[in-house]
N, C-alpha and C. Protein backbone atom coordinates (compact mmCIF):
# COMPACT_ATOMS: atom_id res chain seq x y z
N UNK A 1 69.15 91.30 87.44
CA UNK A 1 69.32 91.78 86.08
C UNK A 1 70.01 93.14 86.06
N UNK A 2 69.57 93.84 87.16
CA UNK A 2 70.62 95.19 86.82
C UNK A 2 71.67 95.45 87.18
N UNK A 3 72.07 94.39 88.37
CA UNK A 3 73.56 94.09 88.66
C UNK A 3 74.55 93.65 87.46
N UNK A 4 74.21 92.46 86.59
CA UNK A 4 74.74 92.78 85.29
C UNK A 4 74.83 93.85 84.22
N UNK A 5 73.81 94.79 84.04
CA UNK A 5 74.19 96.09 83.35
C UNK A 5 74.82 96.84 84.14
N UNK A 6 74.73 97.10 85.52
CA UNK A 6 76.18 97.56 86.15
C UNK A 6 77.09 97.17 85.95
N UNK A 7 77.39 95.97 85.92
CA UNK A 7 79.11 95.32 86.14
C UNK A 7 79.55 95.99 84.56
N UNK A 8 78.81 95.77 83.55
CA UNK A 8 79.27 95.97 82.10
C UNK A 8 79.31 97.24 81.83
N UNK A 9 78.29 98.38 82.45
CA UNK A 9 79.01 99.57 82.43
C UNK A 9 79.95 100.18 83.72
N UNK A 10 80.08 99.60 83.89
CA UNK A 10 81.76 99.63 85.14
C UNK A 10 82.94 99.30 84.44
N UNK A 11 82.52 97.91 83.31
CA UNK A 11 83.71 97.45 82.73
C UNK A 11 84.00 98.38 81.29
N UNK A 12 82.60 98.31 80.91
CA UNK A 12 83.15 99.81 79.96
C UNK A 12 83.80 101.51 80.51
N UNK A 13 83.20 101.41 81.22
CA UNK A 13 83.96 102.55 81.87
C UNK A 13 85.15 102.68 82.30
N UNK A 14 85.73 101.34 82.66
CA UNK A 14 87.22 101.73 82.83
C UNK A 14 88.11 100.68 82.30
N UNK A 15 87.96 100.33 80.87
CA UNK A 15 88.29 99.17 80.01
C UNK A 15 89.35 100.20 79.18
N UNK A 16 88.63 101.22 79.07
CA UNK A 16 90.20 102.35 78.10
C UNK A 16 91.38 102.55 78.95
N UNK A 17 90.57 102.95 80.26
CA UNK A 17 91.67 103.36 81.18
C UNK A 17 92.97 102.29 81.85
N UNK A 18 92.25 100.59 81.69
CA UNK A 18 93.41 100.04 82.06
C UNK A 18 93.77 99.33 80.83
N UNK A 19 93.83 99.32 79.65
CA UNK A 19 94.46 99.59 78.48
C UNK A 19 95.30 100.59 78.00
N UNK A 20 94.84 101.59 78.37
CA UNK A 20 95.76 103.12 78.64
C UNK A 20 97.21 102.49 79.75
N UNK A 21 96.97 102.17 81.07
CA UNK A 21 97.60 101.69 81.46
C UNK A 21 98.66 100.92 81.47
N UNK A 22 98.17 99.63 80.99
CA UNK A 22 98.88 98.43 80.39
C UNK A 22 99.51 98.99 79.50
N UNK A 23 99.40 100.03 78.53
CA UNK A 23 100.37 100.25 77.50
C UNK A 23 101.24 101.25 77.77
N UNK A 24 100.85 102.02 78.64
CA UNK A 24 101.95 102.84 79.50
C UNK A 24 103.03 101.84 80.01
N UNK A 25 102.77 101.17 81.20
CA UNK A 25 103.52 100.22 81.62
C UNK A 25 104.05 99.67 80.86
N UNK A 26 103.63 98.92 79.84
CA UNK A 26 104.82 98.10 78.77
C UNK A 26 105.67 99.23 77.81
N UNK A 27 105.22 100.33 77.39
CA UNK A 27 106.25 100.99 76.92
C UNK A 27 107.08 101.40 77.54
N UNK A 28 106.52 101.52 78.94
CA UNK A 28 108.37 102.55 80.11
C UNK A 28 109.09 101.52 80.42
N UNK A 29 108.55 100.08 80.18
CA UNK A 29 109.30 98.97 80.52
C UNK A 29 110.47 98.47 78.92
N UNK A 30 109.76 99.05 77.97
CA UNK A 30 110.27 98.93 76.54
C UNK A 30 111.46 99.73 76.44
N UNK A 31 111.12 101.06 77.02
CA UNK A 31 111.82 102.07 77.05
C UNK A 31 113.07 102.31 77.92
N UNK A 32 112.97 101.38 79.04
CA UNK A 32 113.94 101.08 80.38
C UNK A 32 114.97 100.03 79.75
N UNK A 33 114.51 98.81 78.76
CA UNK A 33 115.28 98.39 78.46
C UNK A 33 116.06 98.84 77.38
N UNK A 34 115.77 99.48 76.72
CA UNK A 34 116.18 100.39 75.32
C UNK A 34 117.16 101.22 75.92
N UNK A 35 117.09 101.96 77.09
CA UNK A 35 118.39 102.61 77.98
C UNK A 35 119.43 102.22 77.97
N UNK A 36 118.82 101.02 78.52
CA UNK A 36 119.82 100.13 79.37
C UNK A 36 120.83 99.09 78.64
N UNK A 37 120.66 99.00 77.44
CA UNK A 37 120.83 98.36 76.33
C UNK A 37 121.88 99.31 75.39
N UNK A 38 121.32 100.14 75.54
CA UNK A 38 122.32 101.87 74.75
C UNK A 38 123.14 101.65 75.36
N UNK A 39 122.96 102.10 76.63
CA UNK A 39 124.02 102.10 77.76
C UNK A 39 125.63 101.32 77.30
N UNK A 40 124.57 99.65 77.78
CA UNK A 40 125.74 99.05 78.13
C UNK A 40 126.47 98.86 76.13
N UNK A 41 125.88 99.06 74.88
CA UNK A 41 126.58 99.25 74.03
C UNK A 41 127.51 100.13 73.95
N UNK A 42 127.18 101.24 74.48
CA UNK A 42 128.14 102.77 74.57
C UNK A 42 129.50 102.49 75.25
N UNK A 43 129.03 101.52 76.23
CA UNK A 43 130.61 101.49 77.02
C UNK A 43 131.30 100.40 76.50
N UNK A 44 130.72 99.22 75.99
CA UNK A 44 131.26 98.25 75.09
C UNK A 44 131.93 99.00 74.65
N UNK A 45 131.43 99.21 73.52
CA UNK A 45 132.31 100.20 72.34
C UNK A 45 133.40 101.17 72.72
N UNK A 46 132.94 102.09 73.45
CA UNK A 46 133.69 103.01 74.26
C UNK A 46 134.82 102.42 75.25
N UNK A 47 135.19 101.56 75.51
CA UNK A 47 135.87 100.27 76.23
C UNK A 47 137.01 99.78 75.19
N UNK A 48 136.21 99.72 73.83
CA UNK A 48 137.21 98.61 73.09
C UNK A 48 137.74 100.14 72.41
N UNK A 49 137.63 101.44 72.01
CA UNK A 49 138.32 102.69 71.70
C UNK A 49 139.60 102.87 72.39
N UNK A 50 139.18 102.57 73.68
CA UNK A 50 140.14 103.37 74.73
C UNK A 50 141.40 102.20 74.68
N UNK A 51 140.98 100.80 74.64
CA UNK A 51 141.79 100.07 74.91
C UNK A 51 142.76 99.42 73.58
N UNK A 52 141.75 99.70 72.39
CA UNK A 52 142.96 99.28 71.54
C UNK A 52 144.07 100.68 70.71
């Protein structure tokens, strides 16, 4: 019986922190593509300036 109120305050205890996580990770991954995406619009564009 108290091995289960351990496990559940273990899982509360670090249930923010890999939620904290997970949403770190998906935003720098949000954010990597949002770069990368600028990027390659900038030179599109910047490509079709130079050339016409």
């Amino acid at each position: 019986m108290n091995t289960i109120n351990d496990t559940r305050s273990t899982l509360d205890k670090y249930m923010p922190w890999l939620i904290g996580l997970l949403a770190a990770f998906l935003a720098g991954k949000a954010l990597k593509r949002m770069f990368w995406t600028a990027f390659a619009m900038y030179w599109v564009f910047h490509g079709m300036h130079t050339f016409s």
